[in-house]
N, C-alpha and C. Protein backbone atom coordinates (compact mmCIF):
# COMPACT_ATOMS: atom_id res chain seq x y z
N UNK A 1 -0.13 194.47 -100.11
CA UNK A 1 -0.43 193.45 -101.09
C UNK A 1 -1.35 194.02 -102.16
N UNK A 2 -1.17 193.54 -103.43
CA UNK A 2 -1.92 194.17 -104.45
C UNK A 2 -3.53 192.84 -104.50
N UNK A 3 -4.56 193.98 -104.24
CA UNK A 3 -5.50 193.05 -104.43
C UNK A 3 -5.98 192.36 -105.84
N UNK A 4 -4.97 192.61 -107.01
CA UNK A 4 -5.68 191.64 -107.48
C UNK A 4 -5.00 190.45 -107.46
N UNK A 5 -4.18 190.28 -106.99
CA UNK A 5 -3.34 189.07 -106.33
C UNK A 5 -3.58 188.66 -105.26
N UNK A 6 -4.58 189.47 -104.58
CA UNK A 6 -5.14 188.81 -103.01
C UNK A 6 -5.99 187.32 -103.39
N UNK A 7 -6.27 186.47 -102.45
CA UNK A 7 -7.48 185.15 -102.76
C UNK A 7 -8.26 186.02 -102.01
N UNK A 8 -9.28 185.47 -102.52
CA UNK A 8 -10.72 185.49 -102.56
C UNK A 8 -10.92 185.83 -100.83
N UNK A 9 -10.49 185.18 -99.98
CA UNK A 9 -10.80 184.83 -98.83
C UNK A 9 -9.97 186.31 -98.02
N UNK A 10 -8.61 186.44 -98.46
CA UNK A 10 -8.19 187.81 -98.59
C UNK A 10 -8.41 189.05 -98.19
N UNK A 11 -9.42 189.06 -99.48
CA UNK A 11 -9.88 190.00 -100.15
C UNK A 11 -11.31 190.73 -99.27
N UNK A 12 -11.84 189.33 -99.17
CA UNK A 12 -13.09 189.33 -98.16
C UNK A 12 -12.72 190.41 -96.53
N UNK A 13 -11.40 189.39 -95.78
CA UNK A 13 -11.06 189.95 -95.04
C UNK A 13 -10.51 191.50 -95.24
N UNK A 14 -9.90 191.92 -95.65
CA UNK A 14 -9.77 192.88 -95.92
C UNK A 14 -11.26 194.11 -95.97
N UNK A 15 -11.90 193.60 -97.01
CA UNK A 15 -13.10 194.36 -97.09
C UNK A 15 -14.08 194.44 -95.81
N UNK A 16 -14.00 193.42 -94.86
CA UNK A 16 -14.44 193.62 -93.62
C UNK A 16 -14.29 194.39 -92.47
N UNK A 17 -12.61 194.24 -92.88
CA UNK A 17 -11.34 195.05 -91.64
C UNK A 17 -12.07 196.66 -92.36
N UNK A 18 -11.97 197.01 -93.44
CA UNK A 18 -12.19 198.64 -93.90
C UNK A 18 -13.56 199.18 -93.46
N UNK A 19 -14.46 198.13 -93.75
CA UNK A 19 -16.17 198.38 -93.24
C UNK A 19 -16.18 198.70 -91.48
N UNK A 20 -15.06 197.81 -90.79
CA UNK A 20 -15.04 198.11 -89.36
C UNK A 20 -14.31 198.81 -88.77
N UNK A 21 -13.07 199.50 -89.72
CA UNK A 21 -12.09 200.62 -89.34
C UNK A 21 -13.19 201.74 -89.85
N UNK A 22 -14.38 201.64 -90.46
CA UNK A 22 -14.92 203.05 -90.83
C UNK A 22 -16.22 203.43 -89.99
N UNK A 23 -16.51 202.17 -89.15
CA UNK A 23 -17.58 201.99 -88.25
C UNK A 23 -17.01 202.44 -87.33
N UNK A 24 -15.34 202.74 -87.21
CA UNK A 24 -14.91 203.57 -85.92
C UNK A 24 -14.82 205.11 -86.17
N UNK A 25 -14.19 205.41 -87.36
CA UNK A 25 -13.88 206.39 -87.86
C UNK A 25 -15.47 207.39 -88.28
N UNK A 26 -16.62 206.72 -88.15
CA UNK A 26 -17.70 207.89 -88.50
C UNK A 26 -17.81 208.96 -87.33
N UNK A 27 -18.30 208.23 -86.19
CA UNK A 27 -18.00 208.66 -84.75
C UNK A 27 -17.31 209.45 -84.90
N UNK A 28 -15.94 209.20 -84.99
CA UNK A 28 -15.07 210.04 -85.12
C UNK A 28 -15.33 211.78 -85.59
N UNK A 29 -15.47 211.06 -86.86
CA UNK A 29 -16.16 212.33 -88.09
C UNK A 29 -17.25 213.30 -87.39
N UNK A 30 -18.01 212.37 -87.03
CA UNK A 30 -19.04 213.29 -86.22
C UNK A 30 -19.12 213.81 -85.14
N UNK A 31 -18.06 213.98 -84.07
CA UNK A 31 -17.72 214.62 -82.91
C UNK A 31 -16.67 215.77 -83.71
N UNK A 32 -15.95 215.81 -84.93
CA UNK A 32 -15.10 216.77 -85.45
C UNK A 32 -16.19 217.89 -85.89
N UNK A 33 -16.84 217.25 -86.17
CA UNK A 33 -17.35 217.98 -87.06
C UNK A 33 -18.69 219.15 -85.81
N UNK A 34 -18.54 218.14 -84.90
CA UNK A 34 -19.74 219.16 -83.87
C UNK A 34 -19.04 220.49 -83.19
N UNK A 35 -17.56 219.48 -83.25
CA UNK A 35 -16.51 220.43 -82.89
C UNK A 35 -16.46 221.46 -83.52
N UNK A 36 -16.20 221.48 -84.98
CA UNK A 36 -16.22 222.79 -85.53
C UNK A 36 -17.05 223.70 -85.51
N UNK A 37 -18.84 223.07 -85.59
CA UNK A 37 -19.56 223.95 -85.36
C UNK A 37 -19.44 224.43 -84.43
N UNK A 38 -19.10 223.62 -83.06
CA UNK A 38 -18.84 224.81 -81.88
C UNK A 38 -18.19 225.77 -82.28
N UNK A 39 -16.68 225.28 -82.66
CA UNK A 39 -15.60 226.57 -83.01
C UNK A 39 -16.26 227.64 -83.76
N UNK A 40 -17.16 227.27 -84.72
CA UNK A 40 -17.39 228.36 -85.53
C UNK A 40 -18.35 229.52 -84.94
N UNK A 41 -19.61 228.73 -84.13
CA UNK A 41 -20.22 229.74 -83.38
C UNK A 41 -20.16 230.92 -82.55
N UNK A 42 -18.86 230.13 -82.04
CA UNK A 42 -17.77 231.08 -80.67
C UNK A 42 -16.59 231.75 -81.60
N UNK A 43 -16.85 231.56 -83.12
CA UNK A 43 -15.87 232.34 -83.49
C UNK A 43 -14.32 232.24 -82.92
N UNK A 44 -13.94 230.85 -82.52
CA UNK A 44 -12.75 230.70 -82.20
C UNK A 44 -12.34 230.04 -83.62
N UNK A 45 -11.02 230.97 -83.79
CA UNK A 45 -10.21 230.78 -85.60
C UNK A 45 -9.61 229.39 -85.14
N UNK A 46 -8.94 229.39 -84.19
CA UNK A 46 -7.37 228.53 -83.58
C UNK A 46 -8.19 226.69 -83.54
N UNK A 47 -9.26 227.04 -82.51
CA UNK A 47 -10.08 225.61 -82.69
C UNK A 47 -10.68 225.11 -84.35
N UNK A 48 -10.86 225.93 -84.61
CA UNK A 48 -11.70 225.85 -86.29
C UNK A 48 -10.83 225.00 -86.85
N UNK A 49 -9.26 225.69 -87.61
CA UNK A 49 -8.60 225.41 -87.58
C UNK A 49 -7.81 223.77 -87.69
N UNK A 50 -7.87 223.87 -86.31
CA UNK A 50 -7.31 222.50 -85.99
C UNK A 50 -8.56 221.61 -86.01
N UNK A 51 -9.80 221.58 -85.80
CA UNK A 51 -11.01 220.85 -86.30
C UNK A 51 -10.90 220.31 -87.92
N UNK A 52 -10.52 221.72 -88.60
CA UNK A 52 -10.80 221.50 -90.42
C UNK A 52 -9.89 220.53 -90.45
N UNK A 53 -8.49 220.96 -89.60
CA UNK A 53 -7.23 219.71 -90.34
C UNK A 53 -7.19 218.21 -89.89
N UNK A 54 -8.06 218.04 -88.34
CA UNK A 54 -8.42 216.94 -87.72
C UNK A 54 -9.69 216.41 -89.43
N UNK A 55 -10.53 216.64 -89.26
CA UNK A 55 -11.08 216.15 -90.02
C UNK A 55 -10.29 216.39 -91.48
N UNK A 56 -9.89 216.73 -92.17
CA UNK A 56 -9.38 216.51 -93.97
C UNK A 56 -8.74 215.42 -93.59
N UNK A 57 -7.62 215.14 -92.59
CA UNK A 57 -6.67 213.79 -92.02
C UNK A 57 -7.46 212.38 -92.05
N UNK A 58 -8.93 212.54 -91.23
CA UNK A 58 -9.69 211.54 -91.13
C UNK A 58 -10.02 211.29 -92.04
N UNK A 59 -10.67 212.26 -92.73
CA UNK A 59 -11.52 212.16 -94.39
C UNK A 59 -10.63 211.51 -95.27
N UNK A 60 -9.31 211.64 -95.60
CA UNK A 60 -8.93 210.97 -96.03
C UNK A 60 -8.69 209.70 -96.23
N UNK A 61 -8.04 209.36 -95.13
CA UNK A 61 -8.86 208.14 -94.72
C UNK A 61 -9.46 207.15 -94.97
N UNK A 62 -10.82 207.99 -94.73
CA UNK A 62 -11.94 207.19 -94.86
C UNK A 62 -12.11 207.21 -96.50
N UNK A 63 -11.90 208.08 -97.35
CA UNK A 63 -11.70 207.70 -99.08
C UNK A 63 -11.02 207.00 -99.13
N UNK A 64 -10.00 206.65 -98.71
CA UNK A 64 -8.55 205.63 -99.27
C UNK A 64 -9.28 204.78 -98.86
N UNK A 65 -9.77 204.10 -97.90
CA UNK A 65 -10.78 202.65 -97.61
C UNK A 65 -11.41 202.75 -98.52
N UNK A 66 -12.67 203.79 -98.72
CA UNK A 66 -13.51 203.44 -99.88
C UNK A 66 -13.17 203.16 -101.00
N UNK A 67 -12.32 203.90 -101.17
CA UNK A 67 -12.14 203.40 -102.80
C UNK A 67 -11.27 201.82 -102.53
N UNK A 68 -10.45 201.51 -101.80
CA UNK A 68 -10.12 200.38 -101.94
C UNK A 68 -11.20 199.23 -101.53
N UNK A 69 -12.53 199.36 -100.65
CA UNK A 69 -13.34 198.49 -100.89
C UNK A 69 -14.28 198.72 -101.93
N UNK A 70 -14.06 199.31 -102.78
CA UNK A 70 -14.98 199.05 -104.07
C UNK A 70 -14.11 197.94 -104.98
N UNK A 71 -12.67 198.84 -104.93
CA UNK A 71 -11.47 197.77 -105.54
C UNK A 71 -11.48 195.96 -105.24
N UNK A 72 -12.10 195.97 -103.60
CA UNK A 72 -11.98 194.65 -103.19
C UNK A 72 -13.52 194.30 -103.21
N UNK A 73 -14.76 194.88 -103.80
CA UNK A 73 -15.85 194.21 -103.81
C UNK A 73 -15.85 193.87 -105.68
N UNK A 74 -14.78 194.57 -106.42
CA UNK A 74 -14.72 194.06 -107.54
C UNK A 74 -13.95 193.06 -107.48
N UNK A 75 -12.91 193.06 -106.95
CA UNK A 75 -12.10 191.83 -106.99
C UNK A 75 -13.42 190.47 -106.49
N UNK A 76 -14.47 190.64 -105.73
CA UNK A 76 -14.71 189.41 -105.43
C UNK A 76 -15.92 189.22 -106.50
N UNK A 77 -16.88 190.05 -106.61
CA UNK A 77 -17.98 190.19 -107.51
C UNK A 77 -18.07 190.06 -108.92
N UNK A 78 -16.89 190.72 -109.36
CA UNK A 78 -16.95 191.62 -110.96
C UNK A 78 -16.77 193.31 -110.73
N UNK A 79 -16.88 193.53 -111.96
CA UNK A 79 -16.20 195.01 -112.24
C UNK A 79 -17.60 195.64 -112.00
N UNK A 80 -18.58 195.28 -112.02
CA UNK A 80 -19.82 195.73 -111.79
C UNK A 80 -20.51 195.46 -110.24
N UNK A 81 -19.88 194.81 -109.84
CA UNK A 81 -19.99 194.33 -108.26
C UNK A 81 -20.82 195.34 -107.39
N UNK A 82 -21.17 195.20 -106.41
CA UNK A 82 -21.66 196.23 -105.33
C UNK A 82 -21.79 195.31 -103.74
N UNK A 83 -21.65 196.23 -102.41
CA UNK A 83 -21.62 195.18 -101.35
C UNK A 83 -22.73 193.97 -101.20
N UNK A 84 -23.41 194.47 -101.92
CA UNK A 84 -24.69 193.49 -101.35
C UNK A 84 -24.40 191.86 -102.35
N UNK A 85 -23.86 192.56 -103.34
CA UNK A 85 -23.70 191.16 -103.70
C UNK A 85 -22.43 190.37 -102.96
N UNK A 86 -21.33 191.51 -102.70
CA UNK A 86 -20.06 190.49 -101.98
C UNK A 86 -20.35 190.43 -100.62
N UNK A 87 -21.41 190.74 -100.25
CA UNK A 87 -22.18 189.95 -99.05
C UNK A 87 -22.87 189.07 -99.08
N UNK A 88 -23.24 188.60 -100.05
CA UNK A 88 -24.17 187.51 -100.39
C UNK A 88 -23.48 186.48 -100.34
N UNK A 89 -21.91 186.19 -100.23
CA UNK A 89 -20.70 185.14 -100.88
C UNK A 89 -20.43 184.94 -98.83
N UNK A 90 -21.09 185.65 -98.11
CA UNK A 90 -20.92 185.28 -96.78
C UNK A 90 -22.20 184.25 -96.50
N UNK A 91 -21.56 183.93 -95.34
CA UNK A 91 -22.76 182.78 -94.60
C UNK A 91 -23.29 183.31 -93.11
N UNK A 92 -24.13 182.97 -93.25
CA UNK A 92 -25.17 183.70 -92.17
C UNK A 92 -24.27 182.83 -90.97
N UNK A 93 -24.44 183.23 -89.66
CA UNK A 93 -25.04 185.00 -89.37
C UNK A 93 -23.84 186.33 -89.90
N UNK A 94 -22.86 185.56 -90.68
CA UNK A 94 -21.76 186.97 -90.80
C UNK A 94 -22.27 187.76 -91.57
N UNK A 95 -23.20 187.70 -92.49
CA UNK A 95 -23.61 187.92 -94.04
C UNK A 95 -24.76 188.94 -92.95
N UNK A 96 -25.93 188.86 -92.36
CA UNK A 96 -26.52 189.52 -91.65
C UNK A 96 -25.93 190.18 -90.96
N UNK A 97 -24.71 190.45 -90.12
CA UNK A 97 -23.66 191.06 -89.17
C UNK A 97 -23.49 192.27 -90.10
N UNK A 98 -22.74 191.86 -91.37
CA UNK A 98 -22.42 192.77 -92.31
C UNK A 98 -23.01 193.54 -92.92
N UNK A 99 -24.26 193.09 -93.29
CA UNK A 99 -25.73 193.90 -93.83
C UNK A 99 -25.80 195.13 -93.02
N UNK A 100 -26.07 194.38 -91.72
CA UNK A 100 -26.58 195.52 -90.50
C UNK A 100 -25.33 196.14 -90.43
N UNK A 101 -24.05 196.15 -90.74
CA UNK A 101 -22.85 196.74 -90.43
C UNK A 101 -22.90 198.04 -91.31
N UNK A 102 -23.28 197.47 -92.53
CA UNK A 102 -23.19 198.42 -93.60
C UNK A 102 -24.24 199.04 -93.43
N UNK A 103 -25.69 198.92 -92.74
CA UNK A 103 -26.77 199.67 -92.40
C UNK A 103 -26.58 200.89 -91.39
N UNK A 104 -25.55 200.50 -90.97
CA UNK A 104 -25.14 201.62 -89.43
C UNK A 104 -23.92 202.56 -90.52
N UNK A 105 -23.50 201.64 -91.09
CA UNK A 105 -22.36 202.72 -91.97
C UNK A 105 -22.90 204.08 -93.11
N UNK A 106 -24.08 203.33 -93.65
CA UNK A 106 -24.60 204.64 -94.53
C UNK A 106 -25.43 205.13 -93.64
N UNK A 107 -26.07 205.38 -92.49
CA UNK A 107 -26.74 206.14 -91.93
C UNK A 107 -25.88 207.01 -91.20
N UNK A 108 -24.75 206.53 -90.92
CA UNK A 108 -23.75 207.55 -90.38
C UNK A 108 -22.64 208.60 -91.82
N UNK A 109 -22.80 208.04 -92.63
CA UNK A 109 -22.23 208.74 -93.44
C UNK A 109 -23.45 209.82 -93.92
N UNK A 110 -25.01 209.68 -93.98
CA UNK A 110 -26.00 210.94 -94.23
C UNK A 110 -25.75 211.43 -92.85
N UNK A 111 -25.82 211.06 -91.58
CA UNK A 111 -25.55 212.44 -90.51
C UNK A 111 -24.14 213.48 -90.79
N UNK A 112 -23.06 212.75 -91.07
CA UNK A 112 -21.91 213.64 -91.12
C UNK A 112 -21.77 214.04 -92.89
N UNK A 113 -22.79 213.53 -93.93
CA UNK A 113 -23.24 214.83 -94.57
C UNK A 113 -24.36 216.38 -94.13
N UNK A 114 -24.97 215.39 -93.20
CA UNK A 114 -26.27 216.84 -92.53
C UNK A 114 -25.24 217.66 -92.10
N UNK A 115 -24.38 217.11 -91.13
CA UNK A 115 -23.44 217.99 -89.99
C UNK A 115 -22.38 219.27 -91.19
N UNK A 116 -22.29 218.37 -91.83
CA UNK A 116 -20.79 219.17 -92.88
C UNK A 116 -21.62 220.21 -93.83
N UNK A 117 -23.09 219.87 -94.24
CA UNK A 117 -23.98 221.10 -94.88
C UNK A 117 -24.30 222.43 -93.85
N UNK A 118 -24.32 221.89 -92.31
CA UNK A 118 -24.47 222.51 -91.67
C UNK A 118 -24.04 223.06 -90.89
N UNK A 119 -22.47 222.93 -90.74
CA UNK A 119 -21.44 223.89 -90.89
C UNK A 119 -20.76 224.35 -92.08
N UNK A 120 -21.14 224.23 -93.44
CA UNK A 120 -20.60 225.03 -94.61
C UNK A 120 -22.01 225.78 -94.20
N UNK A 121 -23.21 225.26 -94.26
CA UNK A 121 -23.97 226.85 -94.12
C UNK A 121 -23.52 227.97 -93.17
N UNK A 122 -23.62 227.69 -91.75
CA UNK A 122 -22.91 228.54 -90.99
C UNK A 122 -21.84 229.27 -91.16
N UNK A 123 -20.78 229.02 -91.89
CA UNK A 123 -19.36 229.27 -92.00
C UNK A 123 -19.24 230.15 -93.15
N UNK A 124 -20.89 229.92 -93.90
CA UNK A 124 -20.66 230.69 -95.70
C UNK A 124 -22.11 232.04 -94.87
N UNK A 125 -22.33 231.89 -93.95
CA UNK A 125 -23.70 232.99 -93.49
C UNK A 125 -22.47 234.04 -92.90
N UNK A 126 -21.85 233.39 -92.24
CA UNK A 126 -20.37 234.11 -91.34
C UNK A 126 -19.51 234.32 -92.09
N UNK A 127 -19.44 234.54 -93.26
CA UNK A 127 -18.66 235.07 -94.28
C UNK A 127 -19.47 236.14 -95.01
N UNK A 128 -20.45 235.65 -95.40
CA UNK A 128 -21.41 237.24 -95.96
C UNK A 128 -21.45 238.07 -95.03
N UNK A 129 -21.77 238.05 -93.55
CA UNK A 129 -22.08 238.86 -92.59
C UNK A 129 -20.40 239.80 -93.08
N UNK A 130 -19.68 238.86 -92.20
CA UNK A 130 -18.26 239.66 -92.33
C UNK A 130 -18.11 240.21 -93.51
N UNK A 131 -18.60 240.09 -94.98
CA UNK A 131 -18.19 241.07 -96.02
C UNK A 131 -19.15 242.31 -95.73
N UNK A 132 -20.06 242.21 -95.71
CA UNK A 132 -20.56 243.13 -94.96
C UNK A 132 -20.87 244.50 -94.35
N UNK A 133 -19.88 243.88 -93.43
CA UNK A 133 -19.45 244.67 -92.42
C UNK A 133 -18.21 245.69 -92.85
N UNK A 134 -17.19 244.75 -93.36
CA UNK A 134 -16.18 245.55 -94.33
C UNK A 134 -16.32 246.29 -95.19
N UNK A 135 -17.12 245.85 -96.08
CA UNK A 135 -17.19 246.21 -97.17
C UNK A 135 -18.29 247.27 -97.34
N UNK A 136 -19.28 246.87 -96.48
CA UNK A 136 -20.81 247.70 -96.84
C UNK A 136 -21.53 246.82 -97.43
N UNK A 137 -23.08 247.15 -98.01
CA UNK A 137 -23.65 246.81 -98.45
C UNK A 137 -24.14 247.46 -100.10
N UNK A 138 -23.86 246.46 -100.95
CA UNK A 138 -24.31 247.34 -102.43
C UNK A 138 -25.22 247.94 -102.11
N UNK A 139 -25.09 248.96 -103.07
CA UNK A 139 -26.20 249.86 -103.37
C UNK A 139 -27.31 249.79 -101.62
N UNK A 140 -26.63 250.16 -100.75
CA UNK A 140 -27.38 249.90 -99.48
C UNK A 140 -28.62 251.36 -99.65
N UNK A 141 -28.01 252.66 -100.06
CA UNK A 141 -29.25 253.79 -100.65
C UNK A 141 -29.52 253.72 -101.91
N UNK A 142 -30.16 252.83 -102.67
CA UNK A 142 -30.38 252.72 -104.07
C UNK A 142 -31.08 253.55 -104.31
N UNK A 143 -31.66 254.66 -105.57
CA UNK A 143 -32.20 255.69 -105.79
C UNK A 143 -33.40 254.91 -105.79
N UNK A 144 -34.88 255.42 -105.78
CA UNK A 144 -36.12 254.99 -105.87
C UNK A 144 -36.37 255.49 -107.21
């Protein structure tokens, strides 16, 4: 259904169903992602691998929701909208449910940014090492 043809009430639902399909899907994110750091530590390619493509699958995902609940917090708000205001159009206790919903949702989206800085660090330290090794090191006897 095209939301700007959804009602109001809709629209709401919808934007709830995405906030609670992504309250499953962080979890998710964040066991992939511990995964990889394992893989990467142990230097297993094959697990890595199938970790990176498990997660891009999820990640996706989880953008196609986002961007469609911004789509459906404009549809209820305005073009300028944000959740807090198309939470405000709820009635307590759902409107508090949702607050705290969305409170557990951005604190899990900064861990599985910590986790994903901290396997691109690992993964970009394990790439210099390995050039390295191949390659040498510039000027490793530089004249004095």
């Amino acid at each position: 259904m095209n939301i700007r043809s959804m009602s109001r009430q809709d629209a709401m639902r919808a934007l709830l169903a995405g906030i609670a399909a992504d309250l499953v899907a962080y979890p998710q994110l964040q066991q992939l992602l511990r995964q990889q750091f394992e893989a990467a530590l142990g230097h297993r390619a094959a697990e890595l691998g199938a970790a990176a493509e498990a997660i891009s699958t999820l990640v996706d995902a989880m953008q196609q929701r986002r961007a469609e609940r911004v789509a459906l917090a404009q549809r209820l708000v305005g073009e300028t909208g944000n959740m807090a205001q198309a939470f405000a159009l709820l009635k307590s206790p759902t409107r508090e449910k949702m607050e705290a919903d969305w409170a557990s949702l951005e604190t899990a989206v900064t861990e599985c940014k910590r986790l994903s800085k901290r396997n691109g660090d690992l993964l970009a330290e394990q790439y210099t090492i390995l050039q390295r090794v191949l390659h040498g090191e510039e000027q490793l006897y530089a004249p004095t």
